[in-house]
N, C-alpha and C. Protein backbone atom coordinates (compact mmCIF):
# COMPACT_ATOMS: atom_id res chain seq x y z
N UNK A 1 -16.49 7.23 -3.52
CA UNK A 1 -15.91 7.11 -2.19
C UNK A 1 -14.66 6.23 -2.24
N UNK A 2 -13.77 6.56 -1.31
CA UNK A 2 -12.50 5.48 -1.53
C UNK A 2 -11.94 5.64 -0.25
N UNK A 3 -11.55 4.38 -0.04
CA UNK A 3 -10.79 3.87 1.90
C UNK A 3 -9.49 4.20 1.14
N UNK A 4 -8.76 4.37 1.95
CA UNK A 4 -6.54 3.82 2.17
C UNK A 4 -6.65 2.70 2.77
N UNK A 5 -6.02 2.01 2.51
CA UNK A 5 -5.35 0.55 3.37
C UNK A 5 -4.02 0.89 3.44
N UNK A 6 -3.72 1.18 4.86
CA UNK A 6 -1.86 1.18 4.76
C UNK A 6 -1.42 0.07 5.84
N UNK A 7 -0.46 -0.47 4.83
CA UNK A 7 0.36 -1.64 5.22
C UNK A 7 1.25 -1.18 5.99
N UNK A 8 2.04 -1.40 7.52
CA UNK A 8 2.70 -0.64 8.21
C UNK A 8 3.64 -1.90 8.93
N UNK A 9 3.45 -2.94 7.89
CA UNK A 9 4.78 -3.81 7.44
C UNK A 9 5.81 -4.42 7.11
N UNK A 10 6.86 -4.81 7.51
CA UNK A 10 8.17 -4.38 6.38
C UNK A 10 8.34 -5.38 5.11
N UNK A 11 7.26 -6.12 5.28
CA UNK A 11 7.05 -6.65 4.09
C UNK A 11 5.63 -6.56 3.63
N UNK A 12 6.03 -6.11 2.62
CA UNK A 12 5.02 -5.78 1.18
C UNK A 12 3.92 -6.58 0.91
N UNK A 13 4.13 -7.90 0.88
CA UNK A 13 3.19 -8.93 0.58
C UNK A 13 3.02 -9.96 1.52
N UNK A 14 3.31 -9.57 2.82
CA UNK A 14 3.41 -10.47 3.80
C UNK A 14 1.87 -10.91 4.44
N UNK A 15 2.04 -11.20 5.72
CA UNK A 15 0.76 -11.40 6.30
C UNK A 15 -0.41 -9.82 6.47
N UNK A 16 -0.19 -8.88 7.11
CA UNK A 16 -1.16 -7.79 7.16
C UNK A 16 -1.43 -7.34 5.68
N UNK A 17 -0.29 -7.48 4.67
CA UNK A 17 -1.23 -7.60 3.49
C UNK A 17 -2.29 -8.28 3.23
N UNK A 18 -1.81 -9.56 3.34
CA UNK A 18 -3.12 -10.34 3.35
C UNK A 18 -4.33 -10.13 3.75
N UNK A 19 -4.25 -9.58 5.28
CA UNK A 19 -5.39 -9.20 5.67
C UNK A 19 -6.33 -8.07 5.29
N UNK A 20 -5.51 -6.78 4.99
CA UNK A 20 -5.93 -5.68 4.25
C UNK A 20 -6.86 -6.00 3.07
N UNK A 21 -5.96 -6.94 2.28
CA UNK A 21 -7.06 -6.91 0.85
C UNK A 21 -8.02 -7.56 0.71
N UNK A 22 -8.27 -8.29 2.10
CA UNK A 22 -9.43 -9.58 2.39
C UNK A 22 -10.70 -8.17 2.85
N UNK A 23 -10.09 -6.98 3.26
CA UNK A 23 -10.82 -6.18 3.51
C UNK A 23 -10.93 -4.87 2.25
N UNK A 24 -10.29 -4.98 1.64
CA UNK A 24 -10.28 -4.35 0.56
C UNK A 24 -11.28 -4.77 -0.88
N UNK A 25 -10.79 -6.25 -0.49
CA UNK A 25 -12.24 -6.86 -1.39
C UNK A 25 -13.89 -7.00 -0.73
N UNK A 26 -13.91 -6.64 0.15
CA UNK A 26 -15.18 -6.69 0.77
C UNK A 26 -15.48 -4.96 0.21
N UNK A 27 -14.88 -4.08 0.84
CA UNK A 27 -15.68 -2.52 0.11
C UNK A 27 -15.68 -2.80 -1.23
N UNK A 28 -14.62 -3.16 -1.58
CA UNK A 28 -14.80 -2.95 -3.79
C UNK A 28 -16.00 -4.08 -4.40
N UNK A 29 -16.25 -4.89 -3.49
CA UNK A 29 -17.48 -5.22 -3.41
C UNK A 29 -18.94 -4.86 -3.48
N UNK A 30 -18.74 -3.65 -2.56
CA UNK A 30 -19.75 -2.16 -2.14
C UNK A 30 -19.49 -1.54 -3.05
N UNK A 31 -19.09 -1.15 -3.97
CA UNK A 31 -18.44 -0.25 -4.64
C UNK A 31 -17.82 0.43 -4.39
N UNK A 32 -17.07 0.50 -2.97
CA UNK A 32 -15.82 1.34 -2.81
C UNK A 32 -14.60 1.42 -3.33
N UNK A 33 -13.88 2.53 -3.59
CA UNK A 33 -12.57 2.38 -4.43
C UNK A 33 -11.52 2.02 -3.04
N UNK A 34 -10.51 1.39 -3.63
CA UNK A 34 -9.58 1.41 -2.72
C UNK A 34 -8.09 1.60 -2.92
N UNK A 35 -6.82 2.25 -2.10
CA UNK A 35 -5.90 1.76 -2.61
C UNK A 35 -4.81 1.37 -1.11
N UNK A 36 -4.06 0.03 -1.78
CA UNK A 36 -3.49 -0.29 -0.52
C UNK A 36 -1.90 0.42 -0.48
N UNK A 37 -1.93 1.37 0.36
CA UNK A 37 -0.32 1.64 0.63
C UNK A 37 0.81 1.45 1.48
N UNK A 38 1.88 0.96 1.06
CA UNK A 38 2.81 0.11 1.19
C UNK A 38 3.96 1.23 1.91
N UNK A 39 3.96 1.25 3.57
CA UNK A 39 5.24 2.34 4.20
C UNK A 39 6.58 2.59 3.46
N UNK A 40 6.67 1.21 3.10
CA UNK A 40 8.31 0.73 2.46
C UNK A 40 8.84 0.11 4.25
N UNK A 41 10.05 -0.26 3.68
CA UNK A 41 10.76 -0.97 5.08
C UNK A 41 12.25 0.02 4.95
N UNK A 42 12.34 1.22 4.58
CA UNK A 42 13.64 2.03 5.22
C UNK A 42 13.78 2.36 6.59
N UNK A 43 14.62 3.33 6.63
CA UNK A 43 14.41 3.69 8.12
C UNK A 43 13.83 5.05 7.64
N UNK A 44 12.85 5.52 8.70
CA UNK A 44 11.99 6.40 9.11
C UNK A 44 12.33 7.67 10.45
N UNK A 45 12.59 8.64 9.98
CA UNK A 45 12.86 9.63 11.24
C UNK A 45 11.81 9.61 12.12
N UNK A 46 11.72 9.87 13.50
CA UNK A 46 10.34 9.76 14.55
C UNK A 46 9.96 11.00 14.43
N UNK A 47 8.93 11.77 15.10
CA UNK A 47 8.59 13.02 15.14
C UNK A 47 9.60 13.79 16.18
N UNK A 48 10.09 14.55 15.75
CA UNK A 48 10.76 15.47 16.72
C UNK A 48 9.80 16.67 17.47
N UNK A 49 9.27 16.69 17.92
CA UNK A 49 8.10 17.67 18.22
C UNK A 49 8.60 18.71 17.93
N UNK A 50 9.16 19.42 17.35
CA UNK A 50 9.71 20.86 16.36
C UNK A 50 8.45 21.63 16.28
N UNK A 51 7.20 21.71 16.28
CA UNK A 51 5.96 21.98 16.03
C UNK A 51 6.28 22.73 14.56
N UNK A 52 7.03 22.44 13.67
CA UNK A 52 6.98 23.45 12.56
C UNK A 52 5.41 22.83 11.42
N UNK A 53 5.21 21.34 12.07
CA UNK A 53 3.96 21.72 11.11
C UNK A 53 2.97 21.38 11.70
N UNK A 54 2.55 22.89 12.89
CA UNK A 54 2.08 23.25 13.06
C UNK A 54 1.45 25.05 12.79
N UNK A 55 2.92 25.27 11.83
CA UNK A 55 3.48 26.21 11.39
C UNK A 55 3.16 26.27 9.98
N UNK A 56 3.80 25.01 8.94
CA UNK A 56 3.71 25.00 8.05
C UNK A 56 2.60 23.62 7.57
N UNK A 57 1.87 23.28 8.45
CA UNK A 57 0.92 22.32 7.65
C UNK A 57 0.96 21.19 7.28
N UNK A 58 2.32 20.70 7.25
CA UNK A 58 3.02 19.45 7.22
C UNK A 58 4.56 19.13 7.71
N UNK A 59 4.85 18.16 7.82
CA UNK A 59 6.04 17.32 8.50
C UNK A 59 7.55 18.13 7.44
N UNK A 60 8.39 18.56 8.26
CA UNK A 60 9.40 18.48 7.92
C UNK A 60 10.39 17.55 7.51
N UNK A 61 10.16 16.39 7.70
CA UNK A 61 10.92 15.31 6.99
C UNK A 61 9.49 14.85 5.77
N UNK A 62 9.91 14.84 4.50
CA UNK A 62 8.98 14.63 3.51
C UNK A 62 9.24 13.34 2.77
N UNK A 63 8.46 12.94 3.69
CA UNK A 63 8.62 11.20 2.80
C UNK A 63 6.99 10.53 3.39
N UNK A 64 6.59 9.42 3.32
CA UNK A 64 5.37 8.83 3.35
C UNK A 64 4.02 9.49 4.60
N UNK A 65 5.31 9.89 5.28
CA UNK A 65 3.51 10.62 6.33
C UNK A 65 3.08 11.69 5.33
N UNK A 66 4.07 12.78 4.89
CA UNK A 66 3.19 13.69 4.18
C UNK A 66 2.54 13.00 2.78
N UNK A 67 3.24 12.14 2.34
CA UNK A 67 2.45 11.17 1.31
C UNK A 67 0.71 10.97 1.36
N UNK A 68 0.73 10.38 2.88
CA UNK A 68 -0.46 10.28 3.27
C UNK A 68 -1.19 10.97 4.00
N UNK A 69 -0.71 11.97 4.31
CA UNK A 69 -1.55 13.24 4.36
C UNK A 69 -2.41 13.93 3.39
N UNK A 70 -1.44 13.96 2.23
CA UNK A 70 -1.65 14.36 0.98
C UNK A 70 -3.41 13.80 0.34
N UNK A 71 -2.83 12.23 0.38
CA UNK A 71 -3.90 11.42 0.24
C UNK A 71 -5.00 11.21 0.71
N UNK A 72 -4.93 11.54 2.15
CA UNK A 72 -5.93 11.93 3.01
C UNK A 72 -7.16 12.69 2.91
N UNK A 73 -6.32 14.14 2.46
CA UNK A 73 -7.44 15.04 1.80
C UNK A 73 -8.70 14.73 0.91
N UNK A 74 -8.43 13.61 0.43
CA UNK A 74 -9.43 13.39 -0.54
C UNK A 74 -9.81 11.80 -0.03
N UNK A 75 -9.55 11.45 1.11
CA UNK A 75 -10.02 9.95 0.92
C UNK A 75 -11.15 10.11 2.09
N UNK A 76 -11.77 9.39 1.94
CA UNK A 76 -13.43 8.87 2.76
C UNK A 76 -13.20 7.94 3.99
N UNK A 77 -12.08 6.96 4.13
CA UNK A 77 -11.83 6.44 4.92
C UNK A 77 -10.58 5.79 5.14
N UNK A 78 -10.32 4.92 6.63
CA UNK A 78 -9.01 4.22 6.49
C UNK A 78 -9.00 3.29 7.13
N UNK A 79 -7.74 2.27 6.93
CA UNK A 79 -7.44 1.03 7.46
C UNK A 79 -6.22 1.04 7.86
N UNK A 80 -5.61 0.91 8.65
CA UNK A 80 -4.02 1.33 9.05
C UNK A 80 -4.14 -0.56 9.92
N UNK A 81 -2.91 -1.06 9.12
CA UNK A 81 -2.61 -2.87 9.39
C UNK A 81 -1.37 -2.78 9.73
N UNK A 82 -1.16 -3.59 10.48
CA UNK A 82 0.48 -3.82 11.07
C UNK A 82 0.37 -5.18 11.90
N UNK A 83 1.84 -5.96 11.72
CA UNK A 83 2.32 -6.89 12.55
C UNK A 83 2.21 -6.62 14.02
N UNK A 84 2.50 -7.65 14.64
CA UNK A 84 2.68 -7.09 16.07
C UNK A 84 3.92 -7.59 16.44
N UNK A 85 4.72 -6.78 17.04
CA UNK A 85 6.02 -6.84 17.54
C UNK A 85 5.99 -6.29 18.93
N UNK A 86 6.44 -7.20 19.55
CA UNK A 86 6.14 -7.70 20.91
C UNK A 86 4.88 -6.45 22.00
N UNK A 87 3.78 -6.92 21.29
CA UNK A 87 2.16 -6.58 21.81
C UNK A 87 2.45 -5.49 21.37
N UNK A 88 2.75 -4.56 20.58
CA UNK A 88 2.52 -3.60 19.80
C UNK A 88 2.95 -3.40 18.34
N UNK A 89 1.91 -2.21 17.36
CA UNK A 89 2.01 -2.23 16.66
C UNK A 89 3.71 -1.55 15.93
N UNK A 90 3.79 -2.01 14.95
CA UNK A 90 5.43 -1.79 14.31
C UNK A 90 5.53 -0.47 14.86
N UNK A 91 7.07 -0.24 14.95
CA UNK A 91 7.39 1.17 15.49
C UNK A 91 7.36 2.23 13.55
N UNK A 92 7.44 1.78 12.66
CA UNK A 92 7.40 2.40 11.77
C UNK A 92 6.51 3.05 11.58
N UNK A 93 5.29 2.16 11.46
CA UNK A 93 3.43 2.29 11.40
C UNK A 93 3.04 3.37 12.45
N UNK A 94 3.84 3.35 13.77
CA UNK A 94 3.59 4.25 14.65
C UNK A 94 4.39 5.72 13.86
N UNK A 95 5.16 5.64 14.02
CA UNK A 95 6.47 6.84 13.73
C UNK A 95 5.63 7.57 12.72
N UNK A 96 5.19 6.77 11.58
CA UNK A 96 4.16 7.35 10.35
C UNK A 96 2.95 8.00 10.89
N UNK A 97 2.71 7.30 11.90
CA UNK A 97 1.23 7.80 12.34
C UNK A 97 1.24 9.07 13.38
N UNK A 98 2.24 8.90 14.06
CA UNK A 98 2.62 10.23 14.93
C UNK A 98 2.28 11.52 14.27
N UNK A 99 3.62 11.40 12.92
CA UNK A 99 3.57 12.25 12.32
C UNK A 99 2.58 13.22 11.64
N UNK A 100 1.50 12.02 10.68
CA UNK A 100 0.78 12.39 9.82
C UNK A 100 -0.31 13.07 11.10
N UNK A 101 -0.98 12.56 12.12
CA UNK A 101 -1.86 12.82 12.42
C UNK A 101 -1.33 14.13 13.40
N UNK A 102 -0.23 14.71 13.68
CA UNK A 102 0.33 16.07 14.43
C UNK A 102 0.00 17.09 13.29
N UNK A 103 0.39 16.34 11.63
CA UNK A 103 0.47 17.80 10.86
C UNK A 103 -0.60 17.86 9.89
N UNK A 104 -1.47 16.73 9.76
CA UNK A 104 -3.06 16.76 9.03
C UNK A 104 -4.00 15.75 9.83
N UNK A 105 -4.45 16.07 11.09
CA UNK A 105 -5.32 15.64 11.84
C UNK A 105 -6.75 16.24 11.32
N UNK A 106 -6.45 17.20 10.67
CA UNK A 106 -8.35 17.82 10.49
C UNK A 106 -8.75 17.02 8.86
N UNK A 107 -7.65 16.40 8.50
CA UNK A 107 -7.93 15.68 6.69
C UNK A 107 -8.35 14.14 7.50
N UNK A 108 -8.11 13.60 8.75
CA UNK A 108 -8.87 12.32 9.32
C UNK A 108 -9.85 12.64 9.77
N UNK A 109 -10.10 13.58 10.08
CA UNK A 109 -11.67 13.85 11.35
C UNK A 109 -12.66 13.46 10.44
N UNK A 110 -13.24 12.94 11.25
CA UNK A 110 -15.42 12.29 10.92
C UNK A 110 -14.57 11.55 9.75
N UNK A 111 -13.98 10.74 9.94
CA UNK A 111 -13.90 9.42 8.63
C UNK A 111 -13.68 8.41 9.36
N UNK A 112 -14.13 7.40 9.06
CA UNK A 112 -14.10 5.83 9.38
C UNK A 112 -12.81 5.61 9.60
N UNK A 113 -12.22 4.71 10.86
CA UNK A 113 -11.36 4.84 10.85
C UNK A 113 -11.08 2.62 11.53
N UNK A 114 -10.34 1.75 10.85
CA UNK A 114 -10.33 0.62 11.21
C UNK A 114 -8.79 0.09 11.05
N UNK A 115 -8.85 -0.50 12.69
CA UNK A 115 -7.18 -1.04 12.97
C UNK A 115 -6.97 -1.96 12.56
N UNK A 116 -6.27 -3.49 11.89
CA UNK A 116 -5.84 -4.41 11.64
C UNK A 116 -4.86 -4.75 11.58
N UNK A 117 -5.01 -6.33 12.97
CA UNK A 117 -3.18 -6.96 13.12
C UNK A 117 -3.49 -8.31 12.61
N UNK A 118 -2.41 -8.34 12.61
CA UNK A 118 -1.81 -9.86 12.30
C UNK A 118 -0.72 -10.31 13.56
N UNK A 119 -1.16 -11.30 13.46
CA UNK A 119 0.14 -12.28 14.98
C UNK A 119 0.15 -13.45 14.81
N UNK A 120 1.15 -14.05 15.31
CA UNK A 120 1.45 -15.33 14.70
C UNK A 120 0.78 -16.00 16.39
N UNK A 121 0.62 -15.63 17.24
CA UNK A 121 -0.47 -15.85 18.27
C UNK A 121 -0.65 -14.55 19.16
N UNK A 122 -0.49 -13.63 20.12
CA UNK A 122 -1.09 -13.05 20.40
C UNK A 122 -0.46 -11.70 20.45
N UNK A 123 -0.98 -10.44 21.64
CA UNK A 123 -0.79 -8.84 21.53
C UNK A 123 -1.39 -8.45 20.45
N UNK A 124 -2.39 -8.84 19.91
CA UNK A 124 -3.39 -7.98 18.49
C UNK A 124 -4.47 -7.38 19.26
N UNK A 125 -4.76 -7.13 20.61
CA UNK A 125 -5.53 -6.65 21.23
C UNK A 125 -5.22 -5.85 21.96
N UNK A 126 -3.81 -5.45 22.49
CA UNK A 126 -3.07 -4.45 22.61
C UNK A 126 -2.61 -3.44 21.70
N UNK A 127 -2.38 -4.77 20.77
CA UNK A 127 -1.81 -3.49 19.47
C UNK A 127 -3.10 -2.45 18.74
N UNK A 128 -4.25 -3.12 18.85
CA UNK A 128 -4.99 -2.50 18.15
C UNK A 128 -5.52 -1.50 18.95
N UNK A 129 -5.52 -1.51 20.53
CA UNK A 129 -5.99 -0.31 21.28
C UNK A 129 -5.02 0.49 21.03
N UNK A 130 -3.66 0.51 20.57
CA UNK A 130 -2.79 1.63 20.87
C UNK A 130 -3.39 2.63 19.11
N UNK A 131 -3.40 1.45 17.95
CA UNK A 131 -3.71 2.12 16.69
C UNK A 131 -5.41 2.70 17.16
N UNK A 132 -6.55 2.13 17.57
CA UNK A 132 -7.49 2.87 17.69
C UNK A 132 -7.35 4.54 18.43
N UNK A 133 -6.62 4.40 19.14
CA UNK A 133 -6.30 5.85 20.04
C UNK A 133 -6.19 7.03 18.96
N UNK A 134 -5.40 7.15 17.76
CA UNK A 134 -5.37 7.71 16.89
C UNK A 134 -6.71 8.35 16.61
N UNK A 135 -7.73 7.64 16.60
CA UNK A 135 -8.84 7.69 15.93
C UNK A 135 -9.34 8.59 16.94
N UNK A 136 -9.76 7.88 17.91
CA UNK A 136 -10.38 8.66 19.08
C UNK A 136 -10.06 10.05 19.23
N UNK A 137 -8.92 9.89 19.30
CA UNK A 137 -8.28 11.91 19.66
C UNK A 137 -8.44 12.66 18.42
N UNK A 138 -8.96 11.82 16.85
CA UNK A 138 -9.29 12.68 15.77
C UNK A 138 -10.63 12.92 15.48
N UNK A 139 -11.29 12.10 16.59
CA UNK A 139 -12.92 12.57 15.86
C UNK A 139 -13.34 11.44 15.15
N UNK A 140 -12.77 10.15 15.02
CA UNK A 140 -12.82 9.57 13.97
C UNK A 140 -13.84 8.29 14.50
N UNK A 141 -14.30 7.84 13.53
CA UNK A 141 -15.76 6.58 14.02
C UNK A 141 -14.73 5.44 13.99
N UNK A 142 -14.63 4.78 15.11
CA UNK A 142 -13.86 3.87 15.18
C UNK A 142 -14.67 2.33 14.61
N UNK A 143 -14.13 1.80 13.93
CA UNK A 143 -15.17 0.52 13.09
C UNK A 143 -14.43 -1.06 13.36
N UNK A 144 -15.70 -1.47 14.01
CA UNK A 144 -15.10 -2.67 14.83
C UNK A 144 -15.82 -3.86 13.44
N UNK A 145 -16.35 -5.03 13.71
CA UNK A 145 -16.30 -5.99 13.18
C UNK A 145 -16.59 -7.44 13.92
N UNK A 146 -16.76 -8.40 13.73
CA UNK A 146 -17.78 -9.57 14.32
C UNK A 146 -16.92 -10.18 15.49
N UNK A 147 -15.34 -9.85 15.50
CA UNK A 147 -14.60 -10.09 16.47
C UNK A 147 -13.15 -9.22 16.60
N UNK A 148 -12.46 -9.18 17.30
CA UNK A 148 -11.59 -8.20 17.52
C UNK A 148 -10.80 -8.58 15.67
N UNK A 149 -10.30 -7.28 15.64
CA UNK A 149 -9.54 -7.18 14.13
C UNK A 149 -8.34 -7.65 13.61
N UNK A 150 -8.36 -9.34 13.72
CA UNK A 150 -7.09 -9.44 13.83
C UNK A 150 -7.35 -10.82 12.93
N UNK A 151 -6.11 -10.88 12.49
CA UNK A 151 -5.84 -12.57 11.92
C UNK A 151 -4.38 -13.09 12.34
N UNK A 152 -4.78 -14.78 12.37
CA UNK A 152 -3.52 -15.26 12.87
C UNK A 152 -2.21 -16.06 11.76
N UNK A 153 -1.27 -16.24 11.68
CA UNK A 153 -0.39 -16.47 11.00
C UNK A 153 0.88 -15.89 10.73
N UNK A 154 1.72 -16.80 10.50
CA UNK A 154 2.92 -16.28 10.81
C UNK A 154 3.89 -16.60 9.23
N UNK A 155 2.72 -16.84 8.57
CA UNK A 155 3.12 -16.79 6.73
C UNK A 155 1.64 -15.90 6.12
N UNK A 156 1.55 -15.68 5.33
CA UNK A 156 0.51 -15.31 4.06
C UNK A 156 -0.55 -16.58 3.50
N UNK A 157 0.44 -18.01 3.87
CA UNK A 157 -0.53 -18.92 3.06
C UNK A 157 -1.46 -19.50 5.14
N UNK A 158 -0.64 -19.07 6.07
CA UNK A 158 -1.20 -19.54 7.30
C UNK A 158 -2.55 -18.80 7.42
N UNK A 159 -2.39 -17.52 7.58
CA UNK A 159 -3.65 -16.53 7.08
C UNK A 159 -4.59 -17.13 6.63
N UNK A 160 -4.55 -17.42 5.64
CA UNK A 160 -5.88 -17.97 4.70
C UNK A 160 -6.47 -19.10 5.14
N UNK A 161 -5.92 -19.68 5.82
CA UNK A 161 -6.33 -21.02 6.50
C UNK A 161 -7.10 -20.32 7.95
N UNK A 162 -7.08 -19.04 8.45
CA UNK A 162 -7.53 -18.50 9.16
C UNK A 162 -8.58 -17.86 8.98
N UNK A 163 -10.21 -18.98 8.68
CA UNK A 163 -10.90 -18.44 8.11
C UNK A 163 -11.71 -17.72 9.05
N UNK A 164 -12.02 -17.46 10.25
CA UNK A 164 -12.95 -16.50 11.01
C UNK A 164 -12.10 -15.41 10.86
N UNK A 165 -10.37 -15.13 10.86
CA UNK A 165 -10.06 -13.95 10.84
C UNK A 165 -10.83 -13.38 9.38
N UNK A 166 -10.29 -14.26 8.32
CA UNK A 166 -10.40 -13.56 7.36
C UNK A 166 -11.95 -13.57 7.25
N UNK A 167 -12.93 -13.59 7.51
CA UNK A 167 -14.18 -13.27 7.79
C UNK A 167 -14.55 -11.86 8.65
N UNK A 168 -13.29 -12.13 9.64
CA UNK A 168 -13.36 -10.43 10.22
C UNK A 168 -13.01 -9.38 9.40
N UNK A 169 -12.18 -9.95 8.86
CA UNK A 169 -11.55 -8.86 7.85
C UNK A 169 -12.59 -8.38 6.86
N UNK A 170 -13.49 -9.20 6.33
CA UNK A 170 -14.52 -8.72 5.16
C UNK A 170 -15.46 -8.08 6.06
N UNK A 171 -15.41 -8.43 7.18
CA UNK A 171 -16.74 -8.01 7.58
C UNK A 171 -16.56 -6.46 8.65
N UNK A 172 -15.22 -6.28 8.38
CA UNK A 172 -14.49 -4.74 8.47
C UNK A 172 -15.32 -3.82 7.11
N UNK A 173 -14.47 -4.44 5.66
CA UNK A 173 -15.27 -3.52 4.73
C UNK A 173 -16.43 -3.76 4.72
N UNK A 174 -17.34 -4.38 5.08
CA UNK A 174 -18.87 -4.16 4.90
C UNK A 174 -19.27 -3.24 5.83
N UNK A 175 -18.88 -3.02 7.41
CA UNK A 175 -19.18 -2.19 8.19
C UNK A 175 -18.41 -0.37 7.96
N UNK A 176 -17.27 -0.62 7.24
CA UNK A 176 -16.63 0.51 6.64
C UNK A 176 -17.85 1.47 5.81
N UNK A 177 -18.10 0.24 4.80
CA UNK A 177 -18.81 0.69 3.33
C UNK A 177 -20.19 0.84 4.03
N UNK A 178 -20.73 0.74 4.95
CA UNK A 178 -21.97 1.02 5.52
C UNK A 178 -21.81 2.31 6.09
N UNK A 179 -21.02 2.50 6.56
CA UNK A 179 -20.56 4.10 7.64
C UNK A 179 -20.54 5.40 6.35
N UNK A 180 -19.73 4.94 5.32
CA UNK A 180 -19.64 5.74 4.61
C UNK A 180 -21.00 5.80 3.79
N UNK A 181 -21.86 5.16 3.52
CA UNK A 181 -22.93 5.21 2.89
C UNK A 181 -23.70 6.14 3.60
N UNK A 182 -23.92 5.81 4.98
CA UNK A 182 -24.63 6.79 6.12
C UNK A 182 -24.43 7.51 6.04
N UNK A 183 -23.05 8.09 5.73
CA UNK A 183 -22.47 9.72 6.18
C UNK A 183 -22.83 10.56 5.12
N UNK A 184 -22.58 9.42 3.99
CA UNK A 184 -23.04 10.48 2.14
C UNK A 184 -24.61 10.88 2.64
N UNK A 185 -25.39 9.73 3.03
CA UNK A 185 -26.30 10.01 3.48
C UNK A 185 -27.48 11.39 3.96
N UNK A 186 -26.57 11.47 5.04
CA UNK A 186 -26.41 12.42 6.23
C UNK A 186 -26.25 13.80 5.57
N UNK A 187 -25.10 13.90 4.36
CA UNK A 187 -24.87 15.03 3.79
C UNK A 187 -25.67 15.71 3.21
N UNK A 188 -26.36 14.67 1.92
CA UNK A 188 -27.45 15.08 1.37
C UNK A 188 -28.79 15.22 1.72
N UNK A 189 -28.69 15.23 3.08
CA UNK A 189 -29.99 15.65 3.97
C UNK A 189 -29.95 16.53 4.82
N UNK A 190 -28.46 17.67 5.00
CA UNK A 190 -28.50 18.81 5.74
C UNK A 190 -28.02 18.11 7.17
N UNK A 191 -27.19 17.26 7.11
CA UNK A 191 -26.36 16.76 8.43
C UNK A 191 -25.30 17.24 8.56
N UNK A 192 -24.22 18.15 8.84
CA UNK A 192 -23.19 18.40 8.40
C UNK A 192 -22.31 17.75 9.95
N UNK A 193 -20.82 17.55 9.52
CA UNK A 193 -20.26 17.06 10.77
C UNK A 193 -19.87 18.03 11.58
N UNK A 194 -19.99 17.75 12.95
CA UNK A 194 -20.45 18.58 14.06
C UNK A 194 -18.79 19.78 13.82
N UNK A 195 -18.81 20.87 14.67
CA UNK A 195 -17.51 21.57 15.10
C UNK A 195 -17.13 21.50 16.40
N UNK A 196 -16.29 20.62 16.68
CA UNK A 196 -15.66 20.67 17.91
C UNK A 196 -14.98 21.80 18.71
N UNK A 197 -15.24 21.84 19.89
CA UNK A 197 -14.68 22.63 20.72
C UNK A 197 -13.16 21.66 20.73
N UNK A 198 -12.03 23.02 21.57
CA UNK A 198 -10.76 22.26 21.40
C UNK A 198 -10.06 23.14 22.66
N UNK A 199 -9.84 22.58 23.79
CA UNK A 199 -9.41 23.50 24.83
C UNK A 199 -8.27 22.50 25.68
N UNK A 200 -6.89 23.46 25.66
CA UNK A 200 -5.92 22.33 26.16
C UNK A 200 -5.73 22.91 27.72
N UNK A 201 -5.83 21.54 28.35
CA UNK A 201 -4.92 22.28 30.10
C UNK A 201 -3.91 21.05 30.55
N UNK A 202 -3.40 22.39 31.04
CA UNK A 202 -2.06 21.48 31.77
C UNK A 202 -2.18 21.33 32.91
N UNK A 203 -1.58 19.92 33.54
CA UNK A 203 -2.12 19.80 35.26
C UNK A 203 -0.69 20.30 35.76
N UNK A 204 0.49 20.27 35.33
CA UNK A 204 1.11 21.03 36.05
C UNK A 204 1.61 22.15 35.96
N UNK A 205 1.38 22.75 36.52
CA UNK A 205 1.67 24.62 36.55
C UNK A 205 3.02 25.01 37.08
């Protein structure tokens, strides 16, 4: 079994790193594999609603959403981390997430799915309802933890001194690595994940 951790940061080794691998070492703990991926800090095209991949299956601009789409296919679960910039999550982390989940939403469905911010004091409770929404509209088990999912600091070494966050954070992969244990579970006992009905209406005509 193996989570994604994506960093949706513009720095690499900054604070939501931090937090990620505090949760990354809690599954590889479980024996989960993990790998943490890094957006980059370029600039990022937004989704143009073009619906072409809806057409062709994936994003017409080919850079990290289809990356992680790609990756998707084969992964068991996820962690999607981001700063918060002013009470929401990075516009990059979003822009990525738009994307990936318009043109491989059925490679997230029925997988664990866990938000994580970082703030140097608050909006990590805003930000994280806007990243849970993702989940919700995919089917996805949304995985909470002993207090909302967040750590505070406004460096990497402040973090660590933030020891109930970083306690939330481990105690993300233990509830991760439990979901996924259930579900292997579930499989090998003739559980299969349900088929959704899917019916769109418009209120204005």
């Amino acid at each position: 079994m193996k989570v994604l951790l994506v960093n949706g940061s513009s720095r690499e080794k900054g604070c939501t790193y931090t937090a990620l691998n505090e949760v990354a070492r809690s599954l590889k703990e479980e024996g989960i594999e993990t790998e943490i991926i890094f957006i980059g800090n370029k600039p990022l095209p937004d989704c143009l609603a073009c619906g072409k991949c809806g057409e062709t299956g994936e994003c017409v601009f080919h850079d990290i959403a289809n990356d992680l789409v790609e990756k998707a296919k084969t992964a068991d679960g996820f962690v999607f981390g981001s700063p918060v910039y002013y009470a929401h999550p990075s516009g990059r982390l979003l822009t990525v997430l738009d994307r990936a989940f318009y043109s491989g939403s059925r490679y997230f469905a029925h997988k664990p799915g866990a938000a994580v911010l970082s703030a140097r004091r608050a909006g990590t409770t805003a930000s994280m309802d806007v990243i849970n929404k993702y989940f919700t509209i995919a089917s996805m088990p949304v995985v909470s933890s002993t207090y909302w999912n967040h750590v505070y600091g406004n460096e990497p070494e402040e973090v660590m001194q933030d020891k109930e966050g970083l306690m939330t954070m481990y105690n993300i992969g233990k509830n991760i690595a439990w979901l996924l244990k259930c579900i292997e579970a579930g499989k090998k006992n003739g559980i299969p994940v349900p088929e959704n009905e899917k019916i769109a209406t418009n209120f204005i005509r």
